[in-house]
N, C-alpha and C. Protein backbone atom coordinates (compact mmCIF):
# COMPACT_ATOMS: atom_id res chain seq x y z
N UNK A 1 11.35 -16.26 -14.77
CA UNK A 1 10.06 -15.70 -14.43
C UNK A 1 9.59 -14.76 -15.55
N UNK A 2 9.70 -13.77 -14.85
CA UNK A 2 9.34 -12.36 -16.30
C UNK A 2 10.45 -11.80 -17.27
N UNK A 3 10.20 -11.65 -18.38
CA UNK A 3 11.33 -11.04 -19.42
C UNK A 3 11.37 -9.77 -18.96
N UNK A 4 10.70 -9.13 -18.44
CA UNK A 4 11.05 -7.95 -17.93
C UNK A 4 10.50 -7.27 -16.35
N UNK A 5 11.02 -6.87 -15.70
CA UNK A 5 10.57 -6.72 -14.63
C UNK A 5 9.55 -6.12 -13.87
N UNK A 6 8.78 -6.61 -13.00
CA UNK A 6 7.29 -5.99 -12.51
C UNK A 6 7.60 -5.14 -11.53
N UNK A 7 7.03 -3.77 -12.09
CA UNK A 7 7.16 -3.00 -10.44
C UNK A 7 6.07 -3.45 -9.56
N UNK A 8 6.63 -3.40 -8.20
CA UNK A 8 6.36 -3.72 -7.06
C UNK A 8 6.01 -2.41 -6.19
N UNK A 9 4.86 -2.38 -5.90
CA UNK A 9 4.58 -0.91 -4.87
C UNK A 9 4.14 -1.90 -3.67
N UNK A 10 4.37 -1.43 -2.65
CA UNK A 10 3.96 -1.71 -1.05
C UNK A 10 2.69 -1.07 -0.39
N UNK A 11 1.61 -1.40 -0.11
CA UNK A 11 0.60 -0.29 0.25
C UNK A 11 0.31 -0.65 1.91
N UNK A 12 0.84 0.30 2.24
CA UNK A 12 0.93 0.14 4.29
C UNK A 12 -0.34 1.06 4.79
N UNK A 13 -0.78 0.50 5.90
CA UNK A 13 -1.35 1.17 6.98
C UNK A 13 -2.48 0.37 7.43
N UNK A 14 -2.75 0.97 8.47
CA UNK A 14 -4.28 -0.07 9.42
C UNK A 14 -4.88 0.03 8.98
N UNK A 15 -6.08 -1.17 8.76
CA UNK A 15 -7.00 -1.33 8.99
C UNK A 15 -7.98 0.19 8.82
N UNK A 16 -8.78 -0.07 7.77
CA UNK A 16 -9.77 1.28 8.04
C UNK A 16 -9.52 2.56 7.55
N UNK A 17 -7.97 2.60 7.24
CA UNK A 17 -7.32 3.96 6.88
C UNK A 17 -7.12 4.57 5.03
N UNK A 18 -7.83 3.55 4.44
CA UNK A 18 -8.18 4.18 3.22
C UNK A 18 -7.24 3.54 2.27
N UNK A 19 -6.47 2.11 2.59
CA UNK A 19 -5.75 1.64 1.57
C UNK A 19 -6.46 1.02 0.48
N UNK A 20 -7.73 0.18 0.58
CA UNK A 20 -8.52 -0.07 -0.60
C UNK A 20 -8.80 0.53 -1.49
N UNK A 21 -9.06 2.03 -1.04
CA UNK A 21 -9.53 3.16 -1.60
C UNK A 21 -8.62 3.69 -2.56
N UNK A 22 -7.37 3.64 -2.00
CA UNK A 22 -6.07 4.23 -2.44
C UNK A 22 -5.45 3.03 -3.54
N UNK A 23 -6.01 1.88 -3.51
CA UNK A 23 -5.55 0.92 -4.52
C UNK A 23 -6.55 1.11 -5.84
N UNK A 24 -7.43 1.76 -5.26
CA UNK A 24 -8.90 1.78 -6.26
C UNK A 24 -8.49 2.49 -7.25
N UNK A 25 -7.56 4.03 -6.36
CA UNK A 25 -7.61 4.77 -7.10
C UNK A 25 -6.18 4.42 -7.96
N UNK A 26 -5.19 4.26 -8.14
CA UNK A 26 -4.28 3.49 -8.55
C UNK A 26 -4.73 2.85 -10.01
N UNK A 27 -5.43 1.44 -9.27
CA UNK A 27 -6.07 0.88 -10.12
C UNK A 27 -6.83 2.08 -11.61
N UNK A 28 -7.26 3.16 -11.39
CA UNK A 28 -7.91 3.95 -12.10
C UNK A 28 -7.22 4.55 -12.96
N UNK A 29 -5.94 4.76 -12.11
CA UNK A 29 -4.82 5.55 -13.29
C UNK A 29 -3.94 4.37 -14.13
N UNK A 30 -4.31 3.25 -14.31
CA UNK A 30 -3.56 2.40 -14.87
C UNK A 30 -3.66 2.52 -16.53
N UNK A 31 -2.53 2.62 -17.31
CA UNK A 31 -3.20 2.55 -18.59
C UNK A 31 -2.79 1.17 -19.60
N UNK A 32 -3.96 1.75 -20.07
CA UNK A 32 -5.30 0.45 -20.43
C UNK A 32 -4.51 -0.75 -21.04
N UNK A 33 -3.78 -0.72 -21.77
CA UNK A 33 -2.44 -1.51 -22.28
C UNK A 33 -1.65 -2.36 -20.98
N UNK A 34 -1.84 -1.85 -19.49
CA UNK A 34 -1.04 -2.81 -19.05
C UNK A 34 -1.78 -3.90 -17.84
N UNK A 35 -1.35 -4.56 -17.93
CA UNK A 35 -1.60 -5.91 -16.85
C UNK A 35 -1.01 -5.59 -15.88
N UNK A 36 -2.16 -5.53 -14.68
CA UNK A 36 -1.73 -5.48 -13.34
C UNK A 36 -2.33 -6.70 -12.52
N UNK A 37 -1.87 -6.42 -11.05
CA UNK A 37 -2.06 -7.74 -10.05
C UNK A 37 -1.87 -7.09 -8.82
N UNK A 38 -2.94 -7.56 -7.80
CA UNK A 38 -3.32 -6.83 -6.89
C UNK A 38 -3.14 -8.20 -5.48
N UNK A 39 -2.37 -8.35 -4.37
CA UNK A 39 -2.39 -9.05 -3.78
C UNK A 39 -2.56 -8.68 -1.85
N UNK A 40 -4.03 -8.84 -2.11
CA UNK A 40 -4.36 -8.14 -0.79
C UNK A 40 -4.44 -9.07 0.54
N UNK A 41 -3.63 -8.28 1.49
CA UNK A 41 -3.04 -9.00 2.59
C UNK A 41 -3.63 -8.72 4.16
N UNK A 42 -4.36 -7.72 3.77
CA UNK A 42 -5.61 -7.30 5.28
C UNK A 42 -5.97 -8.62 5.74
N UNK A 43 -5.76 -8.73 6.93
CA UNK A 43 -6.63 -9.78 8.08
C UNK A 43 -7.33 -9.17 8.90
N UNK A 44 -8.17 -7.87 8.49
CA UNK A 44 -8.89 -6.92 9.06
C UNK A 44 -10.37 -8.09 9.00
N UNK A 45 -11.11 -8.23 10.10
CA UNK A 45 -12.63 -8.71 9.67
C UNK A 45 -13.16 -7.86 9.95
N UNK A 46 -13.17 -6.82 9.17
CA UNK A 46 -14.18 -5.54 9.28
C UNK A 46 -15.30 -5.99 8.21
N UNK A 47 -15.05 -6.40 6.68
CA UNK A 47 -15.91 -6.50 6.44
C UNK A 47 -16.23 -6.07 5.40
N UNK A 48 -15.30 -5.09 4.64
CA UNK A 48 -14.67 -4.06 3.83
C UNK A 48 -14.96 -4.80 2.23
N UNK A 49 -15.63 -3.87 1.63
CA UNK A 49 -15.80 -5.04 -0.33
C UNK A 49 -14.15 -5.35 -0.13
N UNK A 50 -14.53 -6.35 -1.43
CA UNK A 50 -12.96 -6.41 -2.12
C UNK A 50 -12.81 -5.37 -3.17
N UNK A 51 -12.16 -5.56 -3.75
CA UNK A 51 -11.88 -4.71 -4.67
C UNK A 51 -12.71 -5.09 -5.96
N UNK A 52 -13.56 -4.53 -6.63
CA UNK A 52 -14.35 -5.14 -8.20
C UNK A 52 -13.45 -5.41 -9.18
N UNK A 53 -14.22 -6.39 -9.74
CA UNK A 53 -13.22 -7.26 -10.70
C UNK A 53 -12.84 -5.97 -11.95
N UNK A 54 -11.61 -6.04 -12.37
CA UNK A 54 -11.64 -5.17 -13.55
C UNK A 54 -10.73 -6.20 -14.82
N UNK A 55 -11.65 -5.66 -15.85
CA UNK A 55 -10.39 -5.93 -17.16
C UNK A 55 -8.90 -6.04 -16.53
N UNK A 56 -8.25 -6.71 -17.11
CA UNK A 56 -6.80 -6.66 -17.00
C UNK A 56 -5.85 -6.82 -15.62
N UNK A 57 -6.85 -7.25 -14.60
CA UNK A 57 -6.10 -6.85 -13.41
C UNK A 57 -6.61 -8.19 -12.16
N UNK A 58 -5.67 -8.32 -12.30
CA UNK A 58 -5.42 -10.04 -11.46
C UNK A 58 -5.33 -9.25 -9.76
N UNK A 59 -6.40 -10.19 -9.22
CA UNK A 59 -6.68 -9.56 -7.99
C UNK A 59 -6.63 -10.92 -6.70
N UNK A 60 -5.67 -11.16 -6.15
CA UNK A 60 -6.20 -12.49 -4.99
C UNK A 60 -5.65 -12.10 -3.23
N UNK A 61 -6.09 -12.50 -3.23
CA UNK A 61 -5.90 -12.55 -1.40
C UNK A 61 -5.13 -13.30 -0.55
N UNK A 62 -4.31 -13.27 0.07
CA UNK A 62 -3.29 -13.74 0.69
C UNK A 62 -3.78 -13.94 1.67
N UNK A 63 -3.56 -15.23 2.78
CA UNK A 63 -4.15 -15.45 3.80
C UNK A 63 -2.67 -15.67 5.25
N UNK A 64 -2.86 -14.95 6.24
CA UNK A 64 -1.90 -14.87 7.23
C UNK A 64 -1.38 -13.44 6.70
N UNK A 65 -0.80 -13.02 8.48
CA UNK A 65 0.67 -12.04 7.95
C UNK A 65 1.42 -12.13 6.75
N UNK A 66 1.47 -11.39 5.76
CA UNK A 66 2.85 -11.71 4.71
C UNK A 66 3.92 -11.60 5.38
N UNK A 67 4.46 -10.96 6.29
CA UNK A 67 5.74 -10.46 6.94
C UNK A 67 6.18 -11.67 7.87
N UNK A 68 4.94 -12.69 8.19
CA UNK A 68 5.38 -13.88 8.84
C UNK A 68 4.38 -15.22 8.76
N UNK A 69 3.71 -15.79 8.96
CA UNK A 69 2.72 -16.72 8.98
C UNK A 69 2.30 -16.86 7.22
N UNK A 70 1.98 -15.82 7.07
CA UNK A 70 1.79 -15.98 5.40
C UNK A 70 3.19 -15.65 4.51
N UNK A 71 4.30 -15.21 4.70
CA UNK A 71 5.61 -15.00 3.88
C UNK A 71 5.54 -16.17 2.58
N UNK A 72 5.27 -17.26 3.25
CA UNK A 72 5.81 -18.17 2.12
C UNK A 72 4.67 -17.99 0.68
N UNK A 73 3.16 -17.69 1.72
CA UNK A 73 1.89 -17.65 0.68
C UNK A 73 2.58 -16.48 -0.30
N UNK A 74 2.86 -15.28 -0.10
CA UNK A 74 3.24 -14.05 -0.53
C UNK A 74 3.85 -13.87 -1.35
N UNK A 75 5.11 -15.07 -1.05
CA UNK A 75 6.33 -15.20 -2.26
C UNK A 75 5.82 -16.44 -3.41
N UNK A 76 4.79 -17.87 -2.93
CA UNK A 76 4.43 -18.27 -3.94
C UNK A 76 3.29 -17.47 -5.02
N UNK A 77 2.32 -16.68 -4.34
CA UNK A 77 1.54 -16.25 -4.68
C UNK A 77 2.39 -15.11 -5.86
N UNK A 78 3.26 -14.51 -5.80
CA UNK A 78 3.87 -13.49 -6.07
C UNK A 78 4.33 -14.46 -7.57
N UNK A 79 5.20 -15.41 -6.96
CA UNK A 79 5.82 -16.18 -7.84
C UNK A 79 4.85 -16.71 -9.52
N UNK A 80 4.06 -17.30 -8.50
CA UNK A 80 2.57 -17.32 -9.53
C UNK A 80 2.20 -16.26 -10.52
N UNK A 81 1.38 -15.50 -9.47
CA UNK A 81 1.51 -14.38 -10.06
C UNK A 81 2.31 -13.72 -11.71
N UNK A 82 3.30 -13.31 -11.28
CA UNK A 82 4.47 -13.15 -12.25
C UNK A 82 4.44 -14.26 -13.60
N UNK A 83 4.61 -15.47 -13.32
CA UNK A 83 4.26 -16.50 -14.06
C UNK A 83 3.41 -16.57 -15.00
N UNK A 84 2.03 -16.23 -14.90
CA UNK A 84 0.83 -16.25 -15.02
C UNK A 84 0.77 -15.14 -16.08
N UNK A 85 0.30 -14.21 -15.37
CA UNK A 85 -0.26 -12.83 -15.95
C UNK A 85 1.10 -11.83 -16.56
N UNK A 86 2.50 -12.02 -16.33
CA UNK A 86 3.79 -10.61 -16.65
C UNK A 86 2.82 -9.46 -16.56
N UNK A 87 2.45 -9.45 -15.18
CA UNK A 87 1.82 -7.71 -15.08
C UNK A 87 3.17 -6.69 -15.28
N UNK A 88 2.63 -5.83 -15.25
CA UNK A 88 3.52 -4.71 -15.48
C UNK A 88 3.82 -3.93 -13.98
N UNK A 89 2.77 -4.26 -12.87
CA UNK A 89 2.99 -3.61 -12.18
C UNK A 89 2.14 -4.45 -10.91
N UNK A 90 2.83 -4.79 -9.74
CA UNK A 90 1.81 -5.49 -8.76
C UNK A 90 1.71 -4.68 -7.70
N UNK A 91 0.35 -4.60 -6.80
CA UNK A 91 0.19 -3.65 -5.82
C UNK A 91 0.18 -5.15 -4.57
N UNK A 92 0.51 -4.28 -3.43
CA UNK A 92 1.16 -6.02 -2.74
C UNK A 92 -0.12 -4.75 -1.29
N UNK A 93 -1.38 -5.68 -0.95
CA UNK A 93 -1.53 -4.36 0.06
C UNK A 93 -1.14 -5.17 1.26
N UNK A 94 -0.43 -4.77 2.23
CA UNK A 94 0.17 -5.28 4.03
C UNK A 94 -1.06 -5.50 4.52
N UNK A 95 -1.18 -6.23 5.65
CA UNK A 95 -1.69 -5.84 6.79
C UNK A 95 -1.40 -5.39 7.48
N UNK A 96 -2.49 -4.61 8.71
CA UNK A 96 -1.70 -3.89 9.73
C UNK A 96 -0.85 -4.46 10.53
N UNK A 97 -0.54 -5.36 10.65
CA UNK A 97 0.23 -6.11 11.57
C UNK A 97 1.86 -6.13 10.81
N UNK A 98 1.61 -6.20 9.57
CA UNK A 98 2.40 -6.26 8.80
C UNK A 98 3.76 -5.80 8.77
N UNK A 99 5.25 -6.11 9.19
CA UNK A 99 6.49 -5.37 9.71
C UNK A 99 6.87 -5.32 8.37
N UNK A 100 7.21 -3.68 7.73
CA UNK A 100 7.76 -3.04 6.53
C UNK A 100 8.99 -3.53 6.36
N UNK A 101 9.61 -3.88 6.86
CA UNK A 101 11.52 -4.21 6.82
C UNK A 101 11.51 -5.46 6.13
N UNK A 102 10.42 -6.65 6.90
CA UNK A 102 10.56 -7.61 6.69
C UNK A 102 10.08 -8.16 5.15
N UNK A 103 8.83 -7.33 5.10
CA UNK A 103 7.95 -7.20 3.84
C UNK A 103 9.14 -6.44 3.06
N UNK A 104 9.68 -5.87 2.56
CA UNK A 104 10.67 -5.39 1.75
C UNK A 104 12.38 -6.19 1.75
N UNK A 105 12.55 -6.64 2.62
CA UNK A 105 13.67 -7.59 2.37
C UNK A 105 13.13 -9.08 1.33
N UNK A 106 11.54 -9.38 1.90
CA UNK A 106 11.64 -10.60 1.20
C UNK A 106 11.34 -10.14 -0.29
N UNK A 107 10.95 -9.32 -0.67
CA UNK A 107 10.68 -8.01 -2.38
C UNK A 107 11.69 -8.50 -2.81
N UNK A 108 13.06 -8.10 -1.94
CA UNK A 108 14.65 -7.82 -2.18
C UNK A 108 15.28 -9.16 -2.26
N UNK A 109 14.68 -10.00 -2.08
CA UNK A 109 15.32 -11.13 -2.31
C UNK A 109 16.50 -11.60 -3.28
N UNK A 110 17.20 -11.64 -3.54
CA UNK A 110 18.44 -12.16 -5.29
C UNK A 110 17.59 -13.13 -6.05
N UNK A 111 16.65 -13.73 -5.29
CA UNK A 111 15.76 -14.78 -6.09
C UNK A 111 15.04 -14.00 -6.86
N UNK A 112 14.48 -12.79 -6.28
CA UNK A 112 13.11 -12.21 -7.09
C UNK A 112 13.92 -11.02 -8.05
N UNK A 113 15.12 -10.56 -8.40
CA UNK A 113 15.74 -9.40 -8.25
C UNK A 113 15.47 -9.53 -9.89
N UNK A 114 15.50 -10.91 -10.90
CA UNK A 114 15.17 -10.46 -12.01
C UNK A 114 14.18 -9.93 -12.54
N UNK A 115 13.03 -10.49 -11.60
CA UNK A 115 11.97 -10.34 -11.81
C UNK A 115 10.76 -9.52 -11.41
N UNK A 116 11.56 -8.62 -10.30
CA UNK A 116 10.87 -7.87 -9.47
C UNK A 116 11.66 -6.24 -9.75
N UNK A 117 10.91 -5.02 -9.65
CA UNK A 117 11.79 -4.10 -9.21
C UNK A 117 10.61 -3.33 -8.03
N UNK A 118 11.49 -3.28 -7.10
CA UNK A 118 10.44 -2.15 -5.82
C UNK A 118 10.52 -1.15 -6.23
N UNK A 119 9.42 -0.80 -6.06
CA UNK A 119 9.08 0.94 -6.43
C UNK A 119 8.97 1.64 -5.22
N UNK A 120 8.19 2.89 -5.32
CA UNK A 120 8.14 3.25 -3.91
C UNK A 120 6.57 2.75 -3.25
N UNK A 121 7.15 2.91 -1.48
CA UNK A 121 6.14 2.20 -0.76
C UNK A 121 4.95 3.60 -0.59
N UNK A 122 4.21 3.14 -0.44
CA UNK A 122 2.75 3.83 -0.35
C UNK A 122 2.23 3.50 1.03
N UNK A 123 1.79 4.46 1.74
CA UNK A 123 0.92 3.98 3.01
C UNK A 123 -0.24 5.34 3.64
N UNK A 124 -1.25 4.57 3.48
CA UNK A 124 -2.45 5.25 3.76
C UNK A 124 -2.76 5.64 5.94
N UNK A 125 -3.52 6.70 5.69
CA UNK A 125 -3.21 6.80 6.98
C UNK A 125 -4.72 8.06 7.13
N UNK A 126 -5.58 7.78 8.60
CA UNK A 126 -6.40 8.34 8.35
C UNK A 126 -6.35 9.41 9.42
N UNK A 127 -7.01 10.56 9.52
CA UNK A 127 -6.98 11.59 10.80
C UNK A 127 -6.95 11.37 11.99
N UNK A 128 -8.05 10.61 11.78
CA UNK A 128 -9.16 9.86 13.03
C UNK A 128 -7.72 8.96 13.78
N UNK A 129 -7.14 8.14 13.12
CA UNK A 129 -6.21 7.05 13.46
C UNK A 129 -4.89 7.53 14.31
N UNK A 130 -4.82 9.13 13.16
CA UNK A 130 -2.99 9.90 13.59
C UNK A 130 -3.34 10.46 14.75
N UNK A 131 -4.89 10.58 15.36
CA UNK A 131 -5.11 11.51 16.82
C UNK A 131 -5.61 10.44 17.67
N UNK A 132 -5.38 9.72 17.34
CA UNK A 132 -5.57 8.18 18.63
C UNK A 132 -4.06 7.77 18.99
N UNK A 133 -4.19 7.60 20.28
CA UNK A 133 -3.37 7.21 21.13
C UNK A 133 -2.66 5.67 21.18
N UNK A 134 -4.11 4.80 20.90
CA UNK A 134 -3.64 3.71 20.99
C UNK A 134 -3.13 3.12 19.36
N UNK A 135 -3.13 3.53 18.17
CA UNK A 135 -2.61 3.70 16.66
C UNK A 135 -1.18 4.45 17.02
N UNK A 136 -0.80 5.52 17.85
CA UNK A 136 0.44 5.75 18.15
C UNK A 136 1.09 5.52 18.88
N UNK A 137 1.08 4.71 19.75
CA UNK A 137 1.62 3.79 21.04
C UNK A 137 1.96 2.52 20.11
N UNK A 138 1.21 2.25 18.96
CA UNK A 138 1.68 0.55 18.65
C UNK A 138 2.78 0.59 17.42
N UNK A 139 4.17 0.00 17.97
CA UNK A 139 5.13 0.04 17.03
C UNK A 139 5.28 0.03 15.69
N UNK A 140 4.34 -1.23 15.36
CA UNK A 140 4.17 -1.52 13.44
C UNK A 140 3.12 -0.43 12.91
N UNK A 141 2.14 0.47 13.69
CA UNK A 141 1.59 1.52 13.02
C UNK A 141 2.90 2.47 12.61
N UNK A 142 3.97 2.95 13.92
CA UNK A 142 4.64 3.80 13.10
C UNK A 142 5.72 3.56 12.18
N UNK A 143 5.81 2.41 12.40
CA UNK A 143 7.40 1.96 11.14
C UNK A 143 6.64 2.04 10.25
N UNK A 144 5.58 1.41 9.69
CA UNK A 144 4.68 1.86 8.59
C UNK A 144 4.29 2.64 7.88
N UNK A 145 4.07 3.80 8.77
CA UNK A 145 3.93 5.30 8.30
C UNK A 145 5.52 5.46 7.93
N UNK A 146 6.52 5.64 8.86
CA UNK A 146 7.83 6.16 8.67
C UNK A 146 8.79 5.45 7.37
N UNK A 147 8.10 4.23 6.73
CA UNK A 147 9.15 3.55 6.21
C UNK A 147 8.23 3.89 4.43
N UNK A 148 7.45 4.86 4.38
CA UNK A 148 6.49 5.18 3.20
C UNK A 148 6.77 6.40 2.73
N UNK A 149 7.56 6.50 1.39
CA UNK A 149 7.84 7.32 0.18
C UNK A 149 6.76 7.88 0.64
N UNK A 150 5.40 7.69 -0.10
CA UNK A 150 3.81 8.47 -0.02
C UNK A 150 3.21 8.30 1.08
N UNK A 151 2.66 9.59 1.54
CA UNK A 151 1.44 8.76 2.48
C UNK A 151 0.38 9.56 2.23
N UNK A 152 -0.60 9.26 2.16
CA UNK A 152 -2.07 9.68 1.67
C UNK A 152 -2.93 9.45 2.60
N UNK A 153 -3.74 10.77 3.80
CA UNK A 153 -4.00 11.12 4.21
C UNK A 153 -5.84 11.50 4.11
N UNK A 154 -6.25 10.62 4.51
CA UNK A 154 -7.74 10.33 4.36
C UNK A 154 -8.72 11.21 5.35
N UNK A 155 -9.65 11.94 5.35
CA UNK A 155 -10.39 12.78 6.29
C UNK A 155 -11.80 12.93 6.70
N UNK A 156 -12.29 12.25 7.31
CA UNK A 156 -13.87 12.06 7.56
C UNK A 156 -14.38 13.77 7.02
N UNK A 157 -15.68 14.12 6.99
CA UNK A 157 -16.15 15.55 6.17
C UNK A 157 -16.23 15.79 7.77
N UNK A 158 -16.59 14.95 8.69
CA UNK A 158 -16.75 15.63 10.22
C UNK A 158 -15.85 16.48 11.24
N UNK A 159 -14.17 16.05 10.74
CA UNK A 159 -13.01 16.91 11.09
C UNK A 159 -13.08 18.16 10.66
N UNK A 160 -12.47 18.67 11.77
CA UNK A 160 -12.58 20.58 11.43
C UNK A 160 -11.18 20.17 11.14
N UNK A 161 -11.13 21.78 10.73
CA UNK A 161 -9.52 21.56 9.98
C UNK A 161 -8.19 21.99 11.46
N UNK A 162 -8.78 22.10 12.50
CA UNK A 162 -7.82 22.24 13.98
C UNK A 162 -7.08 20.77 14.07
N UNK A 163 -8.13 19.64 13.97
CA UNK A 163 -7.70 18.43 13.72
C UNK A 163 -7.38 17.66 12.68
N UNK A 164 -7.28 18.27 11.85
CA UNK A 164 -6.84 17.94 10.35
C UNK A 164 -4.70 18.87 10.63
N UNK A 165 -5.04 19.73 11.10
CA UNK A 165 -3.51 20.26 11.39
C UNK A 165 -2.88 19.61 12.15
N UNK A 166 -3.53 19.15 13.17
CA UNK A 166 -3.16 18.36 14.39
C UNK A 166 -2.61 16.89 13.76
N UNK A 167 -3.54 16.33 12.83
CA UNK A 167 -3.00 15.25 12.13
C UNK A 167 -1.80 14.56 11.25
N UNK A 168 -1.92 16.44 10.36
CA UNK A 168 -0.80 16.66 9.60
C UNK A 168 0.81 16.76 10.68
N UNK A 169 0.62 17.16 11.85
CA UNK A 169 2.12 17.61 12.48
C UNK A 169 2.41 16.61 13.00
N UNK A 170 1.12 15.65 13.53
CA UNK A 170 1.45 14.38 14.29
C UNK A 170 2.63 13.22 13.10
N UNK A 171 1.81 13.21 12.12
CA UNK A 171 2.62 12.30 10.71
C UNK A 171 3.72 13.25 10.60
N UNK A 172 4.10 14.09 10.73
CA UNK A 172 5.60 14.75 10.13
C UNK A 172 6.49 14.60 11.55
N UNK A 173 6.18 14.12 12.66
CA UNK A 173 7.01 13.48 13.45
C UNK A 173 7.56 11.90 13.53
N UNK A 174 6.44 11.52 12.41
CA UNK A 174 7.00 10.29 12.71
C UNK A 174 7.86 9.55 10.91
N UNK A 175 7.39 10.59 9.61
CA UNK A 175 7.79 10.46 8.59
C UNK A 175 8.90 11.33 8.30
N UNK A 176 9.97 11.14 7.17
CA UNK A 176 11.25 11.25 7.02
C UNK A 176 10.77 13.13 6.28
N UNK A 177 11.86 13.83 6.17
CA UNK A 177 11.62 14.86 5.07
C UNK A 177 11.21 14.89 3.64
N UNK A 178 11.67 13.63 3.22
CA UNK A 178 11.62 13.07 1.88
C UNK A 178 10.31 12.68 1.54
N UNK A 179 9.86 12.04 2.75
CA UNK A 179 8.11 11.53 2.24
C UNK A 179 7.85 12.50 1.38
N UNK A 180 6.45 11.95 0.75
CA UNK A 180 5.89 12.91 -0.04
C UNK A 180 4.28 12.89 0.68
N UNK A 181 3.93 13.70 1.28
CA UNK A 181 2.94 13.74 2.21
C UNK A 181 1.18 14.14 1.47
N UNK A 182 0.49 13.58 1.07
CA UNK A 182 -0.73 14.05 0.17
C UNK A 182 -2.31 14.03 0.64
N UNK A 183 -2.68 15.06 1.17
CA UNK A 183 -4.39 14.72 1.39
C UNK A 183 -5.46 14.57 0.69
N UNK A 184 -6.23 13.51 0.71
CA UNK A 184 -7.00 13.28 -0.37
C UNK A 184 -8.32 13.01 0.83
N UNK A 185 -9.48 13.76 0.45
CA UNK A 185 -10.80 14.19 1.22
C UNK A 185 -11.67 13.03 0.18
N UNK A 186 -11.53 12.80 -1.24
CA UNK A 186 -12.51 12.32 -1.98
C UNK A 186 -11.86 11.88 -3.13
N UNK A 187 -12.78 10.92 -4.04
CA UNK A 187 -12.53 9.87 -5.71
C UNK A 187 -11.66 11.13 -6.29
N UNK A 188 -12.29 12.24 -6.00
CA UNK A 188 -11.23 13.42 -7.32
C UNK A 188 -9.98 13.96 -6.77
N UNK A 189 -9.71 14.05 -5.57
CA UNK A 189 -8.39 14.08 -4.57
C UNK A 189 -7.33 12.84 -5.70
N UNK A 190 -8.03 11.81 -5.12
CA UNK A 190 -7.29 10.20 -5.51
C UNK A 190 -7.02 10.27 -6.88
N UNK A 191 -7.94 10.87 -8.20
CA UNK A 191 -7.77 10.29 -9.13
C UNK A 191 -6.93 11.01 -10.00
N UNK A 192 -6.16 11.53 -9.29
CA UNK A 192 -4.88 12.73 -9.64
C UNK A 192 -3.63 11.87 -9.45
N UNK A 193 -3.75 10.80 -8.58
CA UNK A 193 -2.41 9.63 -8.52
C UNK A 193 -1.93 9.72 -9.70
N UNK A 194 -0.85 9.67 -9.65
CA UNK A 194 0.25 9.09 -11.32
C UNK A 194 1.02 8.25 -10.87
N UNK A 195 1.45 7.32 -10.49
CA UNK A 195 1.97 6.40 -9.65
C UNK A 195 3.57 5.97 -10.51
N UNK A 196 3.29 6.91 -11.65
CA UNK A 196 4.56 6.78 -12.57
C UNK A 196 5.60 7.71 -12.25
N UNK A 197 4.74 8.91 -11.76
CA UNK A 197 5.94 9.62 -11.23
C UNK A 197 6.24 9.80 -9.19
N UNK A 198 5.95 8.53 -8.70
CA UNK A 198 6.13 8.32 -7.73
C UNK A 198 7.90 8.21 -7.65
N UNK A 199 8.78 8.40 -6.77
CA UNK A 199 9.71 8.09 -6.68
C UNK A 199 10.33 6.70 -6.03
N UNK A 200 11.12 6.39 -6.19
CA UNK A 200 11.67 4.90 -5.55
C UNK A 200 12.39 5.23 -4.69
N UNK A 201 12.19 3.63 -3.88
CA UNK A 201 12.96 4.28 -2.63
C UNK A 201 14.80 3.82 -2.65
């Protein structure tokens, strides 16, 4: 596959909760020298742009669950991918439906192991979402949150900050000590990412 290996970041969370945004911004801190690849896995029909085409950066869409119905699309697409372009770095985004264990075992594969290295997982997560009931009642919202190095924390301007605290304590019950927990309100929040000094998991 690749002479040298592509990091692999994971970008988790529902629907709506600011992972496009959070790939955007990613995408922004990339430097300019490297080839990236973006393989977005939302089965959200919200409705949401795609992502704009940029220089250097291979962008396609995966159709089904990656974690099941689409797995095989994920790993050819991936396979491709790699093939194609030797990005330096691929952003893989889940759907919400999407089970983290499963999505990271097939990363982990011995097939992909020359060619792949996982980095750490990323998962976006919005206020509005961490103070709903029915986003915390559903299992794959919280393995999602809980199984994410980063999580980046998105905030309508309409939250007072009672529910912005409320948000923050709700996610630190369900994420490890280790997370690295980050709120980002706006483009200049985001465009502080360094995704180089993210840690692995």
């Amino acid at each position: 596959m690749t002479p040298h290996p592509s990091a692999v970041n994971l970008i988790l969370g529902a629907s709506g909760s600011g992972k496009t945004r959070l790939i955007e911004a990613l995408l922004d801190r990339r430097p300019n020298a490297e080839r990236w690849a973006v393989l977005m896995n939302d089965i959200s029909a919200s409705g949401a742009p795609a992502i704009p085409l940029r220089e250097s950066v291979d962008v396609r869409r995966i159709a089904g669950c990656a974690c099941c119905t689409g797995q095989l699309v994920l790993r050819t697409t991936l396979v491709s991918v790699l093939r194609a372009g030797r990005p330096a770095r691929v952003l893989i985004e889940a759907s919400a439906a999407a089970d983290p264990k499963a999505l990271l075992m097939l990363l982990r594969d011995p097939e992909l192991a020359s060619a792949v290295h996982v980095g750490a997982v990323l998962a976006a997560a919005s206020t509005q979402q961490l103070l709903d009931a029915r986003y915390l009642s559903a299992p794959v919202y919280r393995a999602q949150l809980a199984s994410a190095d980063v999580v980046v924390i998105s905030t309508e301007e309409t939250v007072n900050e009672e529910r912005r605290a409320a948000a923050r304590a709700v996610l630190h019950d369900i994420v490890s000590d280790r997370t690295r927990v980050m709120e980002a309100d706006g483009a200049d929040e985001l465009s502080t990412l360094d995704i180089a000094n993210f840690p692995s998991p």
